[in-house]
C-alpha atoms as a PDB file:
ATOM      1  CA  UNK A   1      21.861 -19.950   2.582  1.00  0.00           C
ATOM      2  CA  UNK A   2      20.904 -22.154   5.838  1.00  0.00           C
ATOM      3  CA  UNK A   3      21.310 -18.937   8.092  1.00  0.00           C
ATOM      4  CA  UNK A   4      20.054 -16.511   5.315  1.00  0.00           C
ATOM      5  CA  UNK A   5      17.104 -14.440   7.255  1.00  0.00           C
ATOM      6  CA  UNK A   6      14.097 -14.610   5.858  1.00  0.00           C
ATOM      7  CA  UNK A   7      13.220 -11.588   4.006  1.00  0.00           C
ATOM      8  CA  UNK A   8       9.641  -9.797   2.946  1.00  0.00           C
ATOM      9  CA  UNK A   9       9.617  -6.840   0.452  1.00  0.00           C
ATOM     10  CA  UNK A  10       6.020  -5.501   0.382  1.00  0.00           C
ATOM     11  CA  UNK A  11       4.300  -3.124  -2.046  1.00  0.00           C
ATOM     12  CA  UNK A  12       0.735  -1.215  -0.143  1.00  0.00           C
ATOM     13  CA  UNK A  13      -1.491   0.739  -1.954  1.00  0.00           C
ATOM     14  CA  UNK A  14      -4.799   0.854  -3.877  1.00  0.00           C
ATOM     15  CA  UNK A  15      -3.526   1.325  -7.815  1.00  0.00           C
ATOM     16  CA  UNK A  16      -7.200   2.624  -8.433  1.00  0.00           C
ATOM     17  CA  UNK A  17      -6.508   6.043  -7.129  1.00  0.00           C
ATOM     18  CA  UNK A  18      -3.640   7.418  -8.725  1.00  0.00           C
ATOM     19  CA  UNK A  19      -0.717   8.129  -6.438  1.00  0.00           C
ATOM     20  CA  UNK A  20      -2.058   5.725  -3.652  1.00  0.00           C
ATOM     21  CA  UNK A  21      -0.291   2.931  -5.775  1.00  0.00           C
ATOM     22  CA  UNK A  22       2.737   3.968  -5.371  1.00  0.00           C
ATOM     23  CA  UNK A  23       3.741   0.841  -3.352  1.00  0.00           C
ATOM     24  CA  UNK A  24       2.198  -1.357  -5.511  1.00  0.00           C
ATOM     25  CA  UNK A  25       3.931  -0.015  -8.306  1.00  0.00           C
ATOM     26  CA  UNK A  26       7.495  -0.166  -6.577  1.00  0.00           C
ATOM     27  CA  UNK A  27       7.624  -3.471  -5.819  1.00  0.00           C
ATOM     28  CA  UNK A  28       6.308  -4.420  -9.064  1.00  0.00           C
ATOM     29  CA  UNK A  29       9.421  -2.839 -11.171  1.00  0.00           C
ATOM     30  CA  UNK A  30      12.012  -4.300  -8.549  1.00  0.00           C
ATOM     31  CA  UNK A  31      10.279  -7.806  -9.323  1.00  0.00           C
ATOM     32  CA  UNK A  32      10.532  -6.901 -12.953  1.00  0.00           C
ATOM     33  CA  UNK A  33      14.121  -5.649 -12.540  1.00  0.00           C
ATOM     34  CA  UNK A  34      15.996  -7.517 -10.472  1.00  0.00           C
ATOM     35  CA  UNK A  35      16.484 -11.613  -9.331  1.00  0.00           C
ATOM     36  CA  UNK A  36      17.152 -12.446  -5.222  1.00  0.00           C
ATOM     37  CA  UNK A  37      17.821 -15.431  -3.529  1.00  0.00           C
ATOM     38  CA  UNK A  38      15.307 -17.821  -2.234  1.00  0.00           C
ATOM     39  CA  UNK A  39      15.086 -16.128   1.089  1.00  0.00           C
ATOM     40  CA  UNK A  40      13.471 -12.882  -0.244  1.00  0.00           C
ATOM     41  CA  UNK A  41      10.121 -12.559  -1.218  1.00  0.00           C
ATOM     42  CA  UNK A  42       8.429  -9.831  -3.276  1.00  0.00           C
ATOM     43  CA  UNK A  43       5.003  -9.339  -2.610  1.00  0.00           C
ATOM     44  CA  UNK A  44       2.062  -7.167  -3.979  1.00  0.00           C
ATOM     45  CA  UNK A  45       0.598  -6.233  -0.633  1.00  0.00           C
ATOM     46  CA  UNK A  46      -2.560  -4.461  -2.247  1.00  0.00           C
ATOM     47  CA  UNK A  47      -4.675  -3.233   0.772  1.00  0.00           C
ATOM     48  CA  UNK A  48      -5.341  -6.508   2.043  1.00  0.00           C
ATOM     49  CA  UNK A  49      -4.141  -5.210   5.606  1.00  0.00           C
ATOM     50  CA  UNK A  50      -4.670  -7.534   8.552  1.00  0.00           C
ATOM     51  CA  UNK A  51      -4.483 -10.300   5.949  1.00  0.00           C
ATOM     52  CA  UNK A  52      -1.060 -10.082   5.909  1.00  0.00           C
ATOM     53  CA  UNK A  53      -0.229 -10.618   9.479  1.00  0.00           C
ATOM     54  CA  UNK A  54       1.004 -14.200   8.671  1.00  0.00           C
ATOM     55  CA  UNK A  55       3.977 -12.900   6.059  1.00  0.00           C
ATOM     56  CA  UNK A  56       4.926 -10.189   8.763  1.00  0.00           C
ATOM     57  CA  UNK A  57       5.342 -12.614  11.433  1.00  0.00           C
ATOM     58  CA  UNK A  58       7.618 -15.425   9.205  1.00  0.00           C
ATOM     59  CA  UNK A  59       9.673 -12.764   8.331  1.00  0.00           C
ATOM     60  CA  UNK A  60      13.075 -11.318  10.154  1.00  0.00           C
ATOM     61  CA  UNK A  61      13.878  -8.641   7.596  1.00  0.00           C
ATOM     62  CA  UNK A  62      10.428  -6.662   6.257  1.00  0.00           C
ATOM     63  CA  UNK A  63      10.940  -3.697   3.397  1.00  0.00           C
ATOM     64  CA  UNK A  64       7.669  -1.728   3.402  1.00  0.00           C
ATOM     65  CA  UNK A  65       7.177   0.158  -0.270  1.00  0.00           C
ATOM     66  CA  UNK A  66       4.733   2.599   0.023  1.00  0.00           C
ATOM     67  CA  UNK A  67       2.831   6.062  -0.326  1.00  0.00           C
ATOM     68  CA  UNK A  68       3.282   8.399   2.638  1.00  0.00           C
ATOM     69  CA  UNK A  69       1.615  11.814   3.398  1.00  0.00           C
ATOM     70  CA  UNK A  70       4.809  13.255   5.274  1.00  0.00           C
ATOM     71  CA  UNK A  71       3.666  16.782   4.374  1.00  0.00           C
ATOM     72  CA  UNK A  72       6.479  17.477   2.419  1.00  0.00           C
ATOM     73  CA  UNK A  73       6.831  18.476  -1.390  1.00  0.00           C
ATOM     74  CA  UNK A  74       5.284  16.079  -3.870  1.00  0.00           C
ATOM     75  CA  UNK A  75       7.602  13.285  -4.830  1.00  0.00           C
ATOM     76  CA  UNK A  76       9.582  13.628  -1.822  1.00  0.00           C
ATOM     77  CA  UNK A  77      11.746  10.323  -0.870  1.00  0.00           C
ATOM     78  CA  UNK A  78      12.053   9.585   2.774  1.00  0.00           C
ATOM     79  CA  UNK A  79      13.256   6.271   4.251  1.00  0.00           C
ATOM     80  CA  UNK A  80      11.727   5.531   8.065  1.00  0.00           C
ATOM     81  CA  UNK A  81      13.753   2.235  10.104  1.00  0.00           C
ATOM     82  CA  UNK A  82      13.137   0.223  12.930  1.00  0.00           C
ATOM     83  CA  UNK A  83      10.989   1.754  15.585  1.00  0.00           C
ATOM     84  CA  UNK A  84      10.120   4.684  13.764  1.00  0.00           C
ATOM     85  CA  UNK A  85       7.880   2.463  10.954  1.00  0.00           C
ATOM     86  CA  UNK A  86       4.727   2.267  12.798  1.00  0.00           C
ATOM     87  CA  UNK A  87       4.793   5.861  14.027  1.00  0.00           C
ATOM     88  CA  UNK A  88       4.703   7.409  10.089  1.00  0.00           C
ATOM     89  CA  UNK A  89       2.409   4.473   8.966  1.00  0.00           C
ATOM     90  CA  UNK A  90      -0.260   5.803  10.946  1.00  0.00           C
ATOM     91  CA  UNK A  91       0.888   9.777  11.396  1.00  0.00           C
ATOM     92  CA  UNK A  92      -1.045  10.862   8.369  1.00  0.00           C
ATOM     93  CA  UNK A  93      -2.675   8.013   6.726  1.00  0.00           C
ATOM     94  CA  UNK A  94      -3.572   8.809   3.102  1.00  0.00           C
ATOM     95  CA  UNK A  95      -6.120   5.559   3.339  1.00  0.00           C
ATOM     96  CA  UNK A  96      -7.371   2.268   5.004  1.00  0.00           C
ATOM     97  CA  UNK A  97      -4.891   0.220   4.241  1.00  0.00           C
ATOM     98  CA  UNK A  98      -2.520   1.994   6.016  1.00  0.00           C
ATOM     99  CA  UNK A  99      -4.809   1.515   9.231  1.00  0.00           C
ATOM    100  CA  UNK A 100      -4.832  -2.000   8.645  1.00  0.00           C
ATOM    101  CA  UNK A 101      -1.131  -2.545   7.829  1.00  0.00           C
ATOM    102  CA  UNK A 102      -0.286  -0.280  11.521  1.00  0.00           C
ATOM    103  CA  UNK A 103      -2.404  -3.447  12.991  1.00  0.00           C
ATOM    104  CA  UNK A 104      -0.482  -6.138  11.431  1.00  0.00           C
ATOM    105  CA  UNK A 105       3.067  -4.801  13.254  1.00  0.00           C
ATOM    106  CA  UNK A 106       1.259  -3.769  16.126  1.00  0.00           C
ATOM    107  CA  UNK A 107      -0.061  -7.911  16.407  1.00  0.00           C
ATOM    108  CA  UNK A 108       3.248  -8.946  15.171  1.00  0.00           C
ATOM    109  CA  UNK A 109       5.085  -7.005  18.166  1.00  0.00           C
ATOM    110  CA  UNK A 110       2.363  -8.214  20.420  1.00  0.00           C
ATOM    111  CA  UNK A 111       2.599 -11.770  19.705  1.00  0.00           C
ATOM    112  CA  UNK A 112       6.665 -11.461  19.809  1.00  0.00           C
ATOM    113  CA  UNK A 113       7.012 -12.561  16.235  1.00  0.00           C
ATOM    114  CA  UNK A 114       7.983  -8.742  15.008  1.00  0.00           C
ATOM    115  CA  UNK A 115      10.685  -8.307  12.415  1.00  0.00           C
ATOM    116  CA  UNK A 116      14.310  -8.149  13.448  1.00  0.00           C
ATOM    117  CA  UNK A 117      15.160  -5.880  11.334  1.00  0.00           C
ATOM    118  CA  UNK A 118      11.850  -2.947   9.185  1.00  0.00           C
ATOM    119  CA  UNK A 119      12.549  -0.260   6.511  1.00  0.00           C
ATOM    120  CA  UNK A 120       9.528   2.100   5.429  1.00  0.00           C
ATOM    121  CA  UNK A 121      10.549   3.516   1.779  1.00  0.00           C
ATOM    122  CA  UNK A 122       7.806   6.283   1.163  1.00  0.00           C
ATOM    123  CA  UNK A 123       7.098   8.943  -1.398  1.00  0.00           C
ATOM    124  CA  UNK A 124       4.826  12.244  -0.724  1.00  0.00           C
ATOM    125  CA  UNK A 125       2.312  11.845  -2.749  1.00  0.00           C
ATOM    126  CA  UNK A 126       1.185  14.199  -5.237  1.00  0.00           C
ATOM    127  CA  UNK A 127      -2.549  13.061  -5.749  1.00  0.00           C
ATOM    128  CA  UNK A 128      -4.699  10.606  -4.292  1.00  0.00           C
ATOM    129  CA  UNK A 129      -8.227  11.341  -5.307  1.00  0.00           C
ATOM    130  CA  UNK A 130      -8.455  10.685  -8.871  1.00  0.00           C
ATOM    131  CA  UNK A 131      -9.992   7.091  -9.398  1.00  0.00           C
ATOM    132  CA  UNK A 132      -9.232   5.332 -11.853  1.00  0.00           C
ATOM    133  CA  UNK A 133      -5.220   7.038 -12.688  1.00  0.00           C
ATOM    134  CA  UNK A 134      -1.764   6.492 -12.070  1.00  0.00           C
ATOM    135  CA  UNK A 135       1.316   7.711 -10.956  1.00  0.00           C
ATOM    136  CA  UNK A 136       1.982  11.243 -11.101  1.00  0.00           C
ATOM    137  CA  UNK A 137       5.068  11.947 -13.023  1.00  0.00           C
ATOM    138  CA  UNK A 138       6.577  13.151  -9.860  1.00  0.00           C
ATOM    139  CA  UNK A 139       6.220  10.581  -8.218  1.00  0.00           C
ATOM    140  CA  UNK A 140       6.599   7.940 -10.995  1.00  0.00           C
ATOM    141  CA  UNK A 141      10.118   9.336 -11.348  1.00  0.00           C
ATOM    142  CA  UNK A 142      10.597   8.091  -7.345  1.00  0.00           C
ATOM    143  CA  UNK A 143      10.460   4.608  -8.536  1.00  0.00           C
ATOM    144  CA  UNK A 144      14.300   4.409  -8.833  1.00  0.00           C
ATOM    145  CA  UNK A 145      15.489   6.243  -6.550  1.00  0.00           C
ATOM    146  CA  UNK A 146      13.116   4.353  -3.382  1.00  0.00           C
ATOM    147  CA  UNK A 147      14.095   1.013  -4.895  1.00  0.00           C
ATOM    148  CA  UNK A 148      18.090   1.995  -4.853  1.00  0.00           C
ATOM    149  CA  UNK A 149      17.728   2.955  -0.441  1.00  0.00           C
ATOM    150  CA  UNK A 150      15.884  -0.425  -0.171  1.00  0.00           C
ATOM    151  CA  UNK A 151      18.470  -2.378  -1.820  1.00  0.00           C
ATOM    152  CA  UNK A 152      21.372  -0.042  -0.197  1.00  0.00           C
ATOM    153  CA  UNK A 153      19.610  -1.032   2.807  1.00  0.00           C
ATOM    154  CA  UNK A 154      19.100  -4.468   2.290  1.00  0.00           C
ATOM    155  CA  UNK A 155      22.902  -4.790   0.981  1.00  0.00           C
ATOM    156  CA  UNK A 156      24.207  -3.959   4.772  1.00  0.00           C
ATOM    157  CA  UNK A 157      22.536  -6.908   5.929  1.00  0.00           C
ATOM    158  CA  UNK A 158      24.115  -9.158   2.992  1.00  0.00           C
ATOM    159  CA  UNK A 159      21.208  -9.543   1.391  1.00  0.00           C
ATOM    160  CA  UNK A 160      22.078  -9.444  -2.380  1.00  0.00           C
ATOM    161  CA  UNK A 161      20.114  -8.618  -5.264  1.00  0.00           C
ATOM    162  CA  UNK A 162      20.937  -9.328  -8.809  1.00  0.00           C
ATOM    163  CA  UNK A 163      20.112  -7.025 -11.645  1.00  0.00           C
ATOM    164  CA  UNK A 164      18.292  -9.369 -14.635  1.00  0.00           C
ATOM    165  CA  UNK A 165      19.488  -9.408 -17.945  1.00  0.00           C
ATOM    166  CA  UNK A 166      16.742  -8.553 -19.178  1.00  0.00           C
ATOM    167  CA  UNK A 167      13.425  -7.008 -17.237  1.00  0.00           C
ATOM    168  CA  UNK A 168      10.425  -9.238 -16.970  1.00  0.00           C
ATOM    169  CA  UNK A 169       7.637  -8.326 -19.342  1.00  0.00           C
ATOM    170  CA  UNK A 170       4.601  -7.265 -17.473  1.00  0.00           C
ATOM    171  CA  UNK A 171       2.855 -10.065 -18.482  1.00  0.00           C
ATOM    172  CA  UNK A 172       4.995 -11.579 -15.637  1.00  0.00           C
ATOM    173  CA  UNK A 173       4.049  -8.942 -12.781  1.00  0.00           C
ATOM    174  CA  UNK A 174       3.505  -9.904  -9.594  1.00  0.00           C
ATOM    175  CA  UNK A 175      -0.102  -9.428  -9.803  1.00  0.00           C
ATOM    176  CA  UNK A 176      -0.946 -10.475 -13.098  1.00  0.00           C
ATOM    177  CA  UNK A 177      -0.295  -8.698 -16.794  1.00  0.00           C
ATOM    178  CA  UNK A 178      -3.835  -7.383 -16.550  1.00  0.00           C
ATOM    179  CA  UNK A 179      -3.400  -4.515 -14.105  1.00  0.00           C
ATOM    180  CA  UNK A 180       0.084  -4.068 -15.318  1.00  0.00           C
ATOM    181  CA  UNK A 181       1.149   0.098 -15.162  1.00  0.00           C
ATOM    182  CA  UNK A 182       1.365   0.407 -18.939  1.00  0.00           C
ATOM    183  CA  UNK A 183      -2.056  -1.218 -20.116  1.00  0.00           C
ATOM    184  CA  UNK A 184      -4.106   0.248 -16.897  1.00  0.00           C
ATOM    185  CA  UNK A 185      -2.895   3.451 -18.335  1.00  0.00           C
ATOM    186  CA  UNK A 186      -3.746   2.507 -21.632  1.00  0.00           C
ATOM    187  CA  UNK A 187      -7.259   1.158 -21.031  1.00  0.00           C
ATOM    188  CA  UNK A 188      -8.993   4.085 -18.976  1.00  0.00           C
ATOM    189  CA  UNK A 189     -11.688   6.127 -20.525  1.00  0.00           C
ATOM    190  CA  UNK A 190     -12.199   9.663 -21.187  1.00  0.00           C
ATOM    191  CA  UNK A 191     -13.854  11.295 -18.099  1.00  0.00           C
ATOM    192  CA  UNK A 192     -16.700  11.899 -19.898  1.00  0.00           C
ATOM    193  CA  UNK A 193     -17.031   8.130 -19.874  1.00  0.00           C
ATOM    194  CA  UNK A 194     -16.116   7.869 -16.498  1.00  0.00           C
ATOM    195  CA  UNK A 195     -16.348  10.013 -13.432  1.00  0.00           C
ATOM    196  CA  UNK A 196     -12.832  10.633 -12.025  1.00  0.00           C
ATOM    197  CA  UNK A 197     -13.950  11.375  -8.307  1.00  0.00           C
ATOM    198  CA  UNK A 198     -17.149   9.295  -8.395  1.00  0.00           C
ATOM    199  CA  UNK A 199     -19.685   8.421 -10.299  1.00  0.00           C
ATOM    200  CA  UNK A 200     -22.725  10.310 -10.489  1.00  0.00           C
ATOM    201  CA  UNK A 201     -24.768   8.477 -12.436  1.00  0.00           C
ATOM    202  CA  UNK A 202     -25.424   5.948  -9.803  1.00  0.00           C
ATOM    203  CA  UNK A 203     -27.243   8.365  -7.519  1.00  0.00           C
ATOM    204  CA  UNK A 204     -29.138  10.133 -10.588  1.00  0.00           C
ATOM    205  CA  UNK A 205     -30.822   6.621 -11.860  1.00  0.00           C
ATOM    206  CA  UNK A 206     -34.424   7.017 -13.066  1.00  0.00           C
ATOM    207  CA  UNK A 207     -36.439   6.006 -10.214  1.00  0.00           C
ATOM    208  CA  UNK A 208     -33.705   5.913  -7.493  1.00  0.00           C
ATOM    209  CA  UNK A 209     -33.981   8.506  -4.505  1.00  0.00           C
ATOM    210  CA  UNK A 210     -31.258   9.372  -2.799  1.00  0.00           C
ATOM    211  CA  UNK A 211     -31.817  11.290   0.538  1.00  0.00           C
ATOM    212  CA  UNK A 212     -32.007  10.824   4.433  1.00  0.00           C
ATOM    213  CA  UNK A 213     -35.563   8.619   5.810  1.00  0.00           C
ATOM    214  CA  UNK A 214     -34.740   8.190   9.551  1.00  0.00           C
ATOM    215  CA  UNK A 215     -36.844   5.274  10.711  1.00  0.00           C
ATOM    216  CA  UNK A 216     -39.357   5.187  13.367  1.00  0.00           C
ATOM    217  CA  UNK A 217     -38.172   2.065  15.553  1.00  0.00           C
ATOM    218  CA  UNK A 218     -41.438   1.523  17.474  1.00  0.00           C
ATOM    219  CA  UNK A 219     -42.754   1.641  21.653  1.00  0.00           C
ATOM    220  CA  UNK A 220     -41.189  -1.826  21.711  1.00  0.00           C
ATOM    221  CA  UNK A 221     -37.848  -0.434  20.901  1.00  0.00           C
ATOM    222  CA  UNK A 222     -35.125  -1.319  23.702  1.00  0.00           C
ATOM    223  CA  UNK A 223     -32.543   1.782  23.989  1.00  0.00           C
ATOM    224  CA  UNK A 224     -29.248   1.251  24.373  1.00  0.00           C
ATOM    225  CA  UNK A 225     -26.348   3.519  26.390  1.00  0.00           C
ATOM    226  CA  UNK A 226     -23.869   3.412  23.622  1.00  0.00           C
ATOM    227  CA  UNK A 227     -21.976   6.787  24.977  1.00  0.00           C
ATOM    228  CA  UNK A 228     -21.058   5.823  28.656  1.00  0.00           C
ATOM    229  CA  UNK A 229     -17.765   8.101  29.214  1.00  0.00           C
ATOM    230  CA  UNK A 230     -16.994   8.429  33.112  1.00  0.00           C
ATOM    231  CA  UNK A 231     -20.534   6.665  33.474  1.00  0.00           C
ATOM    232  CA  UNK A 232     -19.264   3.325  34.642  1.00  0.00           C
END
């Protein structure tokens, strides 16, 4: 184990809308699922994005679980390696975090501390605008199959992963039993309760007007070039 590389499996995603979880949700079954030596670590990356510059750069072999927009069918598995990884991170980002994460290789690379060896595992996602759900069947049924190429993957480089005898409860998820899949599921409320895409109470309070008001900034106002293309 002296030589063993050091290894990072990372979940991305928001698990607040729907699909966008995906990650999240990967990385939490294979912690749930399966045991690895004290060289791996499994980690909820959230969207905490430049945040996580620090575990990138400590770590030779990087497995990046996450939710894609390939354009491609719903539920669609593809696997993206080495120099590829940035590339489809940022080709059609479904959100933020996949800004931020595109950063975090990009300073890895730059301050020569990149992985040795990356592996994107992505899913198309079906739907990523309903706040407040989760997986989409389709791409709930992924689950499997993306963990099974990162562990195929991960196998080549003799890094070994044990199946548990029995899976964790979710009590015991990486980020805590409270946002675990089945009682987040559980625990939402009707959409009459809650707006799916927004809520629209906020903006129709009693006494609350919502609307443009540019303001007048005054003769003493200094004005600033903030457009100079081919200018200087």
């Amino acid at each position: 184990m002296e030589n063993a590389p050091s290894t990072l499996i990372i979940g991305i995603g928001n698990i607040l809308w729907a699909d966008e979880g995906f990650g999240v949700r990967a990385v939490e079954a294979l912690h749930r699922l399966y045991e690895f030596p004290e060289n791996v670590t499994l980690m909820d990356g959230g969207t905490q994005g430049i945040y996580l510059v620090q575990h990138i750069e400590a770590a030779e072999v990087l497995v990046i679980l996450d939710a894609i927009d390939y354009g491609l069918e719903p539920g669609t598995v593809k696997v993206i390696e080495g120099d590829s990884v940035p590339k489809y991170l940022g080709a059609k980002k479904v959100s933020l975090h996949q800004t931020g994460f595109q950063e975090v290789l990009a300073m890895a690379e730059m301050l020569g501390r990149y992985p040795k060896h990356v592996l994107l595992v992505g899913v198309q996602p079906e739907d990523i605008e309903d706040f407040g759900g989760s997986l989409r069947e389709k791409t709930k049924a992924c689950i499997e199959p993306v963990l099974k190429a990162a562990l195929d993957w991960l196998e080549i480089l003799g890094i070994h992963a044990s199946p548990r005898l029995e899976p964790l409860p979710e009590s015991q998820s990486l980020a805590g039993g409270e946002v675990g899949i089945s009682q987040y599921e559980a625990s939402r409320p009707e959409a009459s309760k809650a707006c799916r895409v927004g809520d629209e109470r906020v903006l129709t309070q009693e006494g609350r007007t919502v609307g443009y008001r540019p303001q007048s900034v005054g003769q003493d106002a200094v004005s600033v070039d903030v457009d100079h293309r081919g200018k200087y």
